[in-house]
C-alpha atoms as a PDB file:
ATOM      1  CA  UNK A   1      18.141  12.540-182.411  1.00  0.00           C
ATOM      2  CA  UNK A   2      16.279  15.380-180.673  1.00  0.00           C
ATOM      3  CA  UNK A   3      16.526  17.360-184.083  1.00  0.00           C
ATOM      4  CA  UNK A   4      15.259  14.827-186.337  1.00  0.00           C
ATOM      5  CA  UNK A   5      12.504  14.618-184.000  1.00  0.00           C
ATOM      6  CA  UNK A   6      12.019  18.375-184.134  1.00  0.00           C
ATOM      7  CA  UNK A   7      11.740  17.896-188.170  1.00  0.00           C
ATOM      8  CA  UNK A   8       9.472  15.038-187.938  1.00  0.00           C
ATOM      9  CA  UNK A   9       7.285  17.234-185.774  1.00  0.00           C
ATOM     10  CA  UNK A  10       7.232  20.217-188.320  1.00  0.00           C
ATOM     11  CA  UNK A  11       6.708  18.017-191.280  1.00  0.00           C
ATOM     12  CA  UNK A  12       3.813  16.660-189.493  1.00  0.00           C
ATOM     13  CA  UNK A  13       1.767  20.194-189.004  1.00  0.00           C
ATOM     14  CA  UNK A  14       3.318  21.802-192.217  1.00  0.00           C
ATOM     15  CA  UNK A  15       1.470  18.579-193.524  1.00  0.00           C
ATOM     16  CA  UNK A  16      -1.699  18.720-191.691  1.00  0.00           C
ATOM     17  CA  UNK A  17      -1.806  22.602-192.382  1.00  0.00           C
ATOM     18  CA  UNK A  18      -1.479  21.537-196.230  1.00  0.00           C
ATOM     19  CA  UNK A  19      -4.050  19.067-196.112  1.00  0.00           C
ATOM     20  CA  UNK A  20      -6.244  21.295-194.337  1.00  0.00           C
ATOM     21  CA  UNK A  21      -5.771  24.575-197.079  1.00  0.00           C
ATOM     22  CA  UNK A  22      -6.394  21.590-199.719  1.00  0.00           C
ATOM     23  CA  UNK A  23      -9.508  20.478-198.386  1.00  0.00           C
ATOM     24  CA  UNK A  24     -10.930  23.949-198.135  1.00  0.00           C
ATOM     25  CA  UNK A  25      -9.973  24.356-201.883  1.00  0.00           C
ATOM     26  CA  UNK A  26     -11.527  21.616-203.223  1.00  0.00           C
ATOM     27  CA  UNK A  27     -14.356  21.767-201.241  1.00  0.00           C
ATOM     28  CA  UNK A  28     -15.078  25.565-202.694  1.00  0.00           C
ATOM     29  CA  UNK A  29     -14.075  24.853-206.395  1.00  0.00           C
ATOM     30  CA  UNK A  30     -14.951  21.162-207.036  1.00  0.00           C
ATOM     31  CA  UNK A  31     -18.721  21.566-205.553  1.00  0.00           C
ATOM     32  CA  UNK A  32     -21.740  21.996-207.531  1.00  0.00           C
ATOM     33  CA  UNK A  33     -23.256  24.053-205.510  1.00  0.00           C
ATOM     34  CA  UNK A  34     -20.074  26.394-204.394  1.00  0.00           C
ATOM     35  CA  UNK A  35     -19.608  26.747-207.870  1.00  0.00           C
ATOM     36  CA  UNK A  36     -22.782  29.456-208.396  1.00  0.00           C
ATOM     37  CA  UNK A  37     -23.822  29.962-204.485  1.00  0.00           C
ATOM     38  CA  UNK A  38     -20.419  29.762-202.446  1.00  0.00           C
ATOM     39  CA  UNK A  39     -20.353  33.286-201.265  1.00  0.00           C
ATOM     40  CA  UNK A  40     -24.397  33.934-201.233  1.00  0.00           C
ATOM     41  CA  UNK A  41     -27.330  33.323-202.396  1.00  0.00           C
ATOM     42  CA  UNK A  42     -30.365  36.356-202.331  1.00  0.00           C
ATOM     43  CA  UNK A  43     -33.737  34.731-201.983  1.00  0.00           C
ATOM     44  CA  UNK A  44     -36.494  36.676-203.039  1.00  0.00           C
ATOM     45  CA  UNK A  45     -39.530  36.658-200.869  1.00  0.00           C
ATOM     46  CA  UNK A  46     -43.329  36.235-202.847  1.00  0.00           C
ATOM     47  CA  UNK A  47     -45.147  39.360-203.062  1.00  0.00           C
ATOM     48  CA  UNK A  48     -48.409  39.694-204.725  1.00  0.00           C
ATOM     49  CA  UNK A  49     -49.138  43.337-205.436  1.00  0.00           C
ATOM     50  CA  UNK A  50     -52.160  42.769-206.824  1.00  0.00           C
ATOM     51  CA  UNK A  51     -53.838  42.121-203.420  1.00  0.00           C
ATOM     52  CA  UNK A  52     -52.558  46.072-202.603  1.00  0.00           C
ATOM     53  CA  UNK A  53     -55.718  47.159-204.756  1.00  0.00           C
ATOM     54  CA  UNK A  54     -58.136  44.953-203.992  1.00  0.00           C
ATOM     55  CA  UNK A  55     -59.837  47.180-200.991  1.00  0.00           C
ATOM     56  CA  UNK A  56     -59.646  49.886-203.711  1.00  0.00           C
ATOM     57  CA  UNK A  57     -61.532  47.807-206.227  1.00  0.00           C
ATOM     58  CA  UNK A  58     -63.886  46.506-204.149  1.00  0.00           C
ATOM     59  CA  UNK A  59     -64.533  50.420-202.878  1.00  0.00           C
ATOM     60  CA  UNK A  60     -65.177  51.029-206.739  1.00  0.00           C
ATOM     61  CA  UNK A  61     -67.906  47.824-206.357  1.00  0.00           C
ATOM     62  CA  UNK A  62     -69.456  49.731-203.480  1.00  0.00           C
ATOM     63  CA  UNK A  63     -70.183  52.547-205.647  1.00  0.00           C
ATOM     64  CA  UNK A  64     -71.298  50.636-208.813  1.00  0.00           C
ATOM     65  CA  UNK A  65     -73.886  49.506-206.640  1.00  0.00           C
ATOM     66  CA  UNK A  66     -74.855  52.670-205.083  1.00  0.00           C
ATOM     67  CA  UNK A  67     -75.003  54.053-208.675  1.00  0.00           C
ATOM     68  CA  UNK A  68     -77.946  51.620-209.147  1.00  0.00           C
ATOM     69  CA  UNK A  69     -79.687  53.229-206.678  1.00  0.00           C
ATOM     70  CA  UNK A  70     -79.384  57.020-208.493  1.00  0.00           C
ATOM     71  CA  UNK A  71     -76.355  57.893-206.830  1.00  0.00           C
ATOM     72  CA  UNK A  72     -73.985  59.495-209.527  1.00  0.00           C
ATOM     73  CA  UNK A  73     -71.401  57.690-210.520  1.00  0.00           C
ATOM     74  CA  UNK A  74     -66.981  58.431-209.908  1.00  0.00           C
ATOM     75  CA  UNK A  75     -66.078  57.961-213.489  1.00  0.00           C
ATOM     76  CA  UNK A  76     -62.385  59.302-212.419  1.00  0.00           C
ATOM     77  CA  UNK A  77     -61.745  57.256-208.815  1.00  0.00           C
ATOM     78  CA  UNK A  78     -62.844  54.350-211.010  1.00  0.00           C
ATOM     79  CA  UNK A  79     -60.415  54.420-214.028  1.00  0.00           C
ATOM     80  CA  UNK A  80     -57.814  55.118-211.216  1.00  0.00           C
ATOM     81  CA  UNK A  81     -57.935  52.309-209.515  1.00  0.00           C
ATOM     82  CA  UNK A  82     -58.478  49.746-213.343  1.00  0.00           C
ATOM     83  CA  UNK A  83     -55.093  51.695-213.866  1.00  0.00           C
ATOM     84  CA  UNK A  84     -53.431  50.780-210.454  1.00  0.00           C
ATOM     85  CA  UNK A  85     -54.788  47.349-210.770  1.00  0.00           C
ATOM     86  CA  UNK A  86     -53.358  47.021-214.170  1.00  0.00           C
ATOM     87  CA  UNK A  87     -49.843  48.455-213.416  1.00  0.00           C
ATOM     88  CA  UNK A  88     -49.834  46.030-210.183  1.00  0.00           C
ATOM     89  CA  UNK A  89     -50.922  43.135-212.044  1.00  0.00           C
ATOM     90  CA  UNK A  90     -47.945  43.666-214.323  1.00  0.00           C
ATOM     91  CA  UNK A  91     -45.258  44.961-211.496  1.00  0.00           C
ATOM     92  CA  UNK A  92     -46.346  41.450-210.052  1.00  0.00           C
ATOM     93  CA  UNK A  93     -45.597  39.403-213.481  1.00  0.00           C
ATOM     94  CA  UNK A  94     -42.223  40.940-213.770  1.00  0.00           C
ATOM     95  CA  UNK A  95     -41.572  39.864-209.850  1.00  0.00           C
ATOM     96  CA  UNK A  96     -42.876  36.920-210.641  1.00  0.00           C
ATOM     97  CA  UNK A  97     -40.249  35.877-212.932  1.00  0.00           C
ATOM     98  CA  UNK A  98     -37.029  37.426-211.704  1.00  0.00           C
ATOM     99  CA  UNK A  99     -36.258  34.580-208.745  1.00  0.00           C
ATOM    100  CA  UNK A 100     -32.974  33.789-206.469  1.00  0.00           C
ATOM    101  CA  UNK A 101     -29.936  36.094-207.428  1.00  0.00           C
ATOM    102  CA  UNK A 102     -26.714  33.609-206.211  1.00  0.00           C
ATOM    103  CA  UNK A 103     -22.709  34.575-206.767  1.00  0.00           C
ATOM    104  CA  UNK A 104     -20.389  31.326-206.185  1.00  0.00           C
ATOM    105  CA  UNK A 105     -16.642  30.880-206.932  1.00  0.00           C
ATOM    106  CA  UNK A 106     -17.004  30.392-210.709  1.00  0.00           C
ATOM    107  CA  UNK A 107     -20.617  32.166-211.835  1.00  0.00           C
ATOM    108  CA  UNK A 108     -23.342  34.488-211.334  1.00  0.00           C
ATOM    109  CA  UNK A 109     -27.017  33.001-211.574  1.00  0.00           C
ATOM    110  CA  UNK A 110     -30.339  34.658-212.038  1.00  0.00           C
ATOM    111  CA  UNK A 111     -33.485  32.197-211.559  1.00  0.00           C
ATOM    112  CA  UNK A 112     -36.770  32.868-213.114  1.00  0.00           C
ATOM    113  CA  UNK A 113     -39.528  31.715-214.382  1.00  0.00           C
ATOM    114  CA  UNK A 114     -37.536  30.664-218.051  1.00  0.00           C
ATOM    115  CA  UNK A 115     -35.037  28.395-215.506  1.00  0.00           C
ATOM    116  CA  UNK A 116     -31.578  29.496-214.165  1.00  0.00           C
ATOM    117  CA  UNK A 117     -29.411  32.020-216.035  1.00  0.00           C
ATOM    118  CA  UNK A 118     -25.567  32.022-215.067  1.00  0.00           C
ATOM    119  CA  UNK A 119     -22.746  33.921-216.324  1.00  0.00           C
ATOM    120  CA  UNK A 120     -19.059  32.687-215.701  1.00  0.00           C
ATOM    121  CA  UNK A 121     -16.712  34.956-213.237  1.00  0.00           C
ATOM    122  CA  UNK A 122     -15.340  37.468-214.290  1.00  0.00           C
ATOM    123  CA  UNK A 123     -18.736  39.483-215.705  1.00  0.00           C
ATOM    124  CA  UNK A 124     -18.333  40.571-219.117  1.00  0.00           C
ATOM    125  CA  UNK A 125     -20.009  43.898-219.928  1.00  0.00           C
ATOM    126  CA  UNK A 126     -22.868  42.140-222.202  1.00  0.00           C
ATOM    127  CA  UNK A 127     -23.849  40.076-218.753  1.00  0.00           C
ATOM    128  CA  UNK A 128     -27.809  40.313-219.513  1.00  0.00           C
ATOM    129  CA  UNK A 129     -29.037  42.592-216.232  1.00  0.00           C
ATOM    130  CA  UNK A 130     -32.488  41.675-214.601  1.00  0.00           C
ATOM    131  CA  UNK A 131     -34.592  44.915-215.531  1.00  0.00           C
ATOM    132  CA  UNK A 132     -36.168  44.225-211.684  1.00  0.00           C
ATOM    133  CA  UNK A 133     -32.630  45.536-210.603  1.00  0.00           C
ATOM    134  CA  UNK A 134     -31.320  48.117-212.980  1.00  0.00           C
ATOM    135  CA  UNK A 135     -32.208  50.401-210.389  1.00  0.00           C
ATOM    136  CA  UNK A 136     -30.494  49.495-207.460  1.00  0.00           C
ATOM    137  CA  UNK A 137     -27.085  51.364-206.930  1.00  0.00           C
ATOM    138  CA  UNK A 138     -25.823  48.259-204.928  1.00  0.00           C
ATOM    139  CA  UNK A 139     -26.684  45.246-207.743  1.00  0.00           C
ATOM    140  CA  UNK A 140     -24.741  48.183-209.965  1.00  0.00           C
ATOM    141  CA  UNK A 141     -21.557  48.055-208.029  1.00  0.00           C
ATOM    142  CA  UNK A 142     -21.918  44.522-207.281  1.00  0.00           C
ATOM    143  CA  UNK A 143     -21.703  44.159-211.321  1.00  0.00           C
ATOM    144  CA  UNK A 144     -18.417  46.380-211.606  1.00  0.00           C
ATOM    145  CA  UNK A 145     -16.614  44.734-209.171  1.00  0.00           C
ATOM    146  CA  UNK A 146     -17.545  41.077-210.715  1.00  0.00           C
ATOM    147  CA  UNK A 147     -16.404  42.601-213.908  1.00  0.00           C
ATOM    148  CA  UNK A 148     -13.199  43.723-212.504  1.00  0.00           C
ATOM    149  CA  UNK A 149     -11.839  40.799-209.877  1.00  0.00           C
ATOM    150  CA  UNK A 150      -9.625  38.249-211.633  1.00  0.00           C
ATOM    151  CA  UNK A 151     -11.153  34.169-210.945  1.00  0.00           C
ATOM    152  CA  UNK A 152     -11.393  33.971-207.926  1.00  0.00           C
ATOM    153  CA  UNK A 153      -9.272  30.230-208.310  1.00  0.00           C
ATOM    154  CA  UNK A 154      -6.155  32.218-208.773  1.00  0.00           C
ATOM    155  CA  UNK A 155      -5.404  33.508-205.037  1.00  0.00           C
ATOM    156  CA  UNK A 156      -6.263  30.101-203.219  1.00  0.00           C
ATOM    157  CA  UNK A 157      -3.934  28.686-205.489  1.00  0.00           C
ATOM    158  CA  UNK A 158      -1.127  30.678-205.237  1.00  0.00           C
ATOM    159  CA  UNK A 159      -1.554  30.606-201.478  1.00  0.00           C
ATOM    160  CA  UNK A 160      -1.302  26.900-201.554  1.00  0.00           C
ATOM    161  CA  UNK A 161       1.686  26.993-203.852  1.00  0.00           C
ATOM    162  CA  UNK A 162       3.341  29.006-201.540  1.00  0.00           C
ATOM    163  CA  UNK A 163       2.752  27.179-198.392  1.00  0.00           C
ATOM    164  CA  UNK A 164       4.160  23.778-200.223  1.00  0.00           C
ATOM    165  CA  UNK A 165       7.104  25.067-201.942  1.00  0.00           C
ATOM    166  CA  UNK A 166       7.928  26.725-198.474  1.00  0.00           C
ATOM    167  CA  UNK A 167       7.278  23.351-196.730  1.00  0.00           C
ATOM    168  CA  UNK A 168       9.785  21.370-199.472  1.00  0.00           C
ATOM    169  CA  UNK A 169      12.392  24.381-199.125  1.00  0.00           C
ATOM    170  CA  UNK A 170      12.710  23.100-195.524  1.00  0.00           C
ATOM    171  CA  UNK A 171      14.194  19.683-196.960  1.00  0.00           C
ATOM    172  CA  UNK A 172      16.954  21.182-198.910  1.00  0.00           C
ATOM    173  CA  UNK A 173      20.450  23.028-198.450  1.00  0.00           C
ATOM    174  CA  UNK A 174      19.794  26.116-200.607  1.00  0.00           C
ATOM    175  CA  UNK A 175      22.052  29.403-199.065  1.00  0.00           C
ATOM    176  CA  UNK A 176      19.253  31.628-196.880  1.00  0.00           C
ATOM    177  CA  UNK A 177      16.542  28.975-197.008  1.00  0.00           C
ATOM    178  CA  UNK A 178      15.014  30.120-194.153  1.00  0.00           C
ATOM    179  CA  UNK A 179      14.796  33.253-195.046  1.00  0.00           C
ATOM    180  CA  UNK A 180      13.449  32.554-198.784  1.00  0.00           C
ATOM    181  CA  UNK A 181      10.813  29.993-196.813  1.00  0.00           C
ATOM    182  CA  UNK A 182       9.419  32.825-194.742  1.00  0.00           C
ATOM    183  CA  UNK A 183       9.052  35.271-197.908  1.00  0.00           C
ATOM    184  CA  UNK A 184       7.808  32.695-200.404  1.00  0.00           C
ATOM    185  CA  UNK A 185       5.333  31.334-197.220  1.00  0.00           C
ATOM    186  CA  UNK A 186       4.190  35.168-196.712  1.00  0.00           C
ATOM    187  CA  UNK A 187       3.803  35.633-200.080  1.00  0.00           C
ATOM    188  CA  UNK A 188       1.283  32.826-199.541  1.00  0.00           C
ATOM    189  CA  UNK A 189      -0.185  34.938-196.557  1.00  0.00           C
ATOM    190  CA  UNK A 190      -0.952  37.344-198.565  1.00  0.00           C
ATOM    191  CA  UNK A 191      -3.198  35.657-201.513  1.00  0.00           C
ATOM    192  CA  UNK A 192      -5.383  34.121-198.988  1.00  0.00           C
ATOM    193  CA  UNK A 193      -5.632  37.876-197.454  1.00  0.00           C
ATOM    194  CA  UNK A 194      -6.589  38.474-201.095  1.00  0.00           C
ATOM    195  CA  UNK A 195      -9.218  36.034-201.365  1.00  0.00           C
ATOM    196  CA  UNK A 196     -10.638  36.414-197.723  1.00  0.00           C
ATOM    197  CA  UNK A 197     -10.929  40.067-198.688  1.00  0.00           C
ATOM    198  CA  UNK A 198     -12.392  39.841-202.505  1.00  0.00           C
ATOM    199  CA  UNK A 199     -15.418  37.450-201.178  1.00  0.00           C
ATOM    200  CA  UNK A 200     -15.792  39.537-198.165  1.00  0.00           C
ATOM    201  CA  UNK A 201     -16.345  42.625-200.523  1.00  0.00           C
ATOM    202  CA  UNK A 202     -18.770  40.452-202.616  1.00  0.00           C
ATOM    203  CA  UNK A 203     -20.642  39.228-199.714  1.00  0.00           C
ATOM    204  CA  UNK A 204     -20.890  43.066-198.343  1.00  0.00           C
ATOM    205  CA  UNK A 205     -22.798  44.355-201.565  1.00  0.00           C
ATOM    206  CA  UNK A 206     -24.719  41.065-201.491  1.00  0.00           C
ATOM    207  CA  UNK A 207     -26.146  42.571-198.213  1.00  0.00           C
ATOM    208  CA  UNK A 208     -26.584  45.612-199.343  1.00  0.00           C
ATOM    209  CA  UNK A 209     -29.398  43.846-201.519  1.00  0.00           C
ATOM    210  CA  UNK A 210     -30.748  41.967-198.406  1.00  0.00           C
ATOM    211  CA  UNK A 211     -34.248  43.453-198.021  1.00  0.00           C
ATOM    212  CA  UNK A 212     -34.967  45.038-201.546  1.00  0.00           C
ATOM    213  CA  UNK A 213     -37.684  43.127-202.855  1.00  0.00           C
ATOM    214  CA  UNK A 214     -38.714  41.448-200.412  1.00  0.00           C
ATOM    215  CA  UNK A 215     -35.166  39.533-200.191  1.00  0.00           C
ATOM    216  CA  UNK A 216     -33.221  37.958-197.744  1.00  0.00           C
ATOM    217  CA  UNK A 217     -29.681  37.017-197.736  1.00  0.00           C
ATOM    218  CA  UNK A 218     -27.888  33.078-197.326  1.00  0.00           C
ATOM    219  CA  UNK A 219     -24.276  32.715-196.883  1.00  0.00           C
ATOM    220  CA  UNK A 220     -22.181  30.610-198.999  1.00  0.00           C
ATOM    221  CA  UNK A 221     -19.239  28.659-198.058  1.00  0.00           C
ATOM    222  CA  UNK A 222     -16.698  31.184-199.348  1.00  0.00           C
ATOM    223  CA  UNK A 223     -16.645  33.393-196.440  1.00  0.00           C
ATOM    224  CA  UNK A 224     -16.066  30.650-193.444  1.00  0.00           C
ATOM    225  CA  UNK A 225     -13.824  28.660-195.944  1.00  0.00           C
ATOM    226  CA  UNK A 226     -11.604  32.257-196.975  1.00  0.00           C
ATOM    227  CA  UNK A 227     -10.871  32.656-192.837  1.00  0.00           C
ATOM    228  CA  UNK A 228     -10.215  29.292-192.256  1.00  0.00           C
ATOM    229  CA  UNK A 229      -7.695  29.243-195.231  1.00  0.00           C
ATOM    230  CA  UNK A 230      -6.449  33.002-194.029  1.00  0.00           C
ATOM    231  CA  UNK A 231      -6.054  31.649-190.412  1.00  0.00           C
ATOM    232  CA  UNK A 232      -4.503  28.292-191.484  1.00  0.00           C
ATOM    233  CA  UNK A 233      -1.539  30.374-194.026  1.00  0.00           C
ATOM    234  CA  UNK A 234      -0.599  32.203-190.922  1.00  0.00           C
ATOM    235  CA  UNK A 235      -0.207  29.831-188.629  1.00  0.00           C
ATOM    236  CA  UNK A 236       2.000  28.451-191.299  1.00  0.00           C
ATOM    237  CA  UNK A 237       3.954  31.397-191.591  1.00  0.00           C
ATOM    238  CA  UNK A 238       4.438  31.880-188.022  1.00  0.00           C
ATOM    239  CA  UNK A 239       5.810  28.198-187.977  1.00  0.00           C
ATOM    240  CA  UNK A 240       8.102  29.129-190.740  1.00  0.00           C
ATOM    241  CA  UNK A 241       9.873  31.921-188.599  1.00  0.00           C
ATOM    242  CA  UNK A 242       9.720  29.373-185.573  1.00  0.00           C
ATOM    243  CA  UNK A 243      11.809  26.962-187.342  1.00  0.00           C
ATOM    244  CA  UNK A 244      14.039  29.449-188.653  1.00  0.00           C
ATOM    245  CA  UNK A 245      14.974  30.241-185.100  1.00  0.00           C
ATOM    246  CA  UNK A 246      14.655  26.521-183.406  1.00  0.00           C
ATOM    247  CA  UNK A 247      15.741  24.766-185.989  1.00  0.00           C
ATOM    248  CA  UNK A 248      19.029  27.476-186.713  1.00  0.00           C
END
């Protein structure tokens, strides 16, 4: 009696523990918005450059006026600061219509002024590049290692794959079960280590672009949802090498 009640027990919380990995999983690649801004989402601030020259421009007003007067005129300071206005007018056009930079669980987006542009995960090398950040070093190696992770989709679900087959191996009379259910259930371990890690990495560069441009950074799901799932597979595991030695 006291053992069946010992195996009801541990098919309850291997059961909540599943549950609670699922949720996490559908909640990160079911979601809309998870989807393009689960692990963040870089909002660029307005800037209007343009207002940088107008002190200078109004300076050259000054001394159109004064020039009225006989004063000789500043041919050079003049076509110096039509020049700067120019160039700022245009920096401010091409600011203008690069907008939010987001990375979720399945896509990259760029927003402008055209609407949204999203490429699927993983990058491929012709993944059209905002000219606004070809040169930042840290939007570079965010590209290579988009490029180079797998989908994300795969570790989650390998995790979860491992944590139920080592939950059914439980029910059955195999030879070393308990010792197949703690390696098949740390195998799980380890893909959510994957995953926690990979979006952590992602997230990392994704600060490294906080603050160029005028941006600032908002966290996605991914990161609180990849701990919770890392946290939940070793609880599991540790329950696995419980049982093996209660449950002997």
């Amino acid at each position: 009696m006291l053992s069946r009640t010992k195996i009801f027990i541990s098919a309850t919380i291997h059961s909540v523990l599943i549950v609670g990995a699922l949720a996490m999983i559908l909640i990160l690649f079911i979601t809309k918005q998870s989807e393009s801004e689960g692990i963040f989402k870089l909002l660029r601030k307005e800037i209007d450059l343009t207002s940088r020259v107008a002190e200078p421009s109004r300076q050259v007003d000054s001394w159109d006026e004064l020039g009225k007067h006989g004063f000789p005129p500043i041919p050079h300071y003049e076509a110096l600061v039509t020049d700067s206005k120019s160039t700022a007018t245009r920096l401010n056009t091409a600011l203008q219509d690069v907008g939010n930079l987001s990375v979720g669980m399945r896509s990259m987006c760029v927003e402008s002024t055209q609407g949204p542009h999203c490429s699927s995960l993983p990058l491929k090398n012709e993944t059209p590049v905002p000219d606004i950040y070809h040169t930042s070093p840290e939007f570079k190696a965010l590209i290579q290692v988009l490029e180079r992770l797998p989908p994300f989709a795969i570790f989650p679900g390998l995790g979860l794959f491992g944590m139920v087959l080592s939950s059914l191996l439980m029910a059955t009379r195999l030879p070393f079960r308990n010792l197949v259910r703690i390696v098949v259930s740390f195998l799980g371990l380890l893909s959510f280590l994957v995953f926690a890690l990979s979006v952590s990495v992602v997230y990392g560069l994704g600060l490294g672009l906080r603050g160029q441009n005028g941006s600032s950074l908002q966290r996605g799901f991914a990161m609180p949802a990849g701990l919770a799932m890392l946290v939940i597979s070793f609880v599991h595991f540790i329950l696995a090498i419980l049982e093996w030695v209660i449950l002997l």
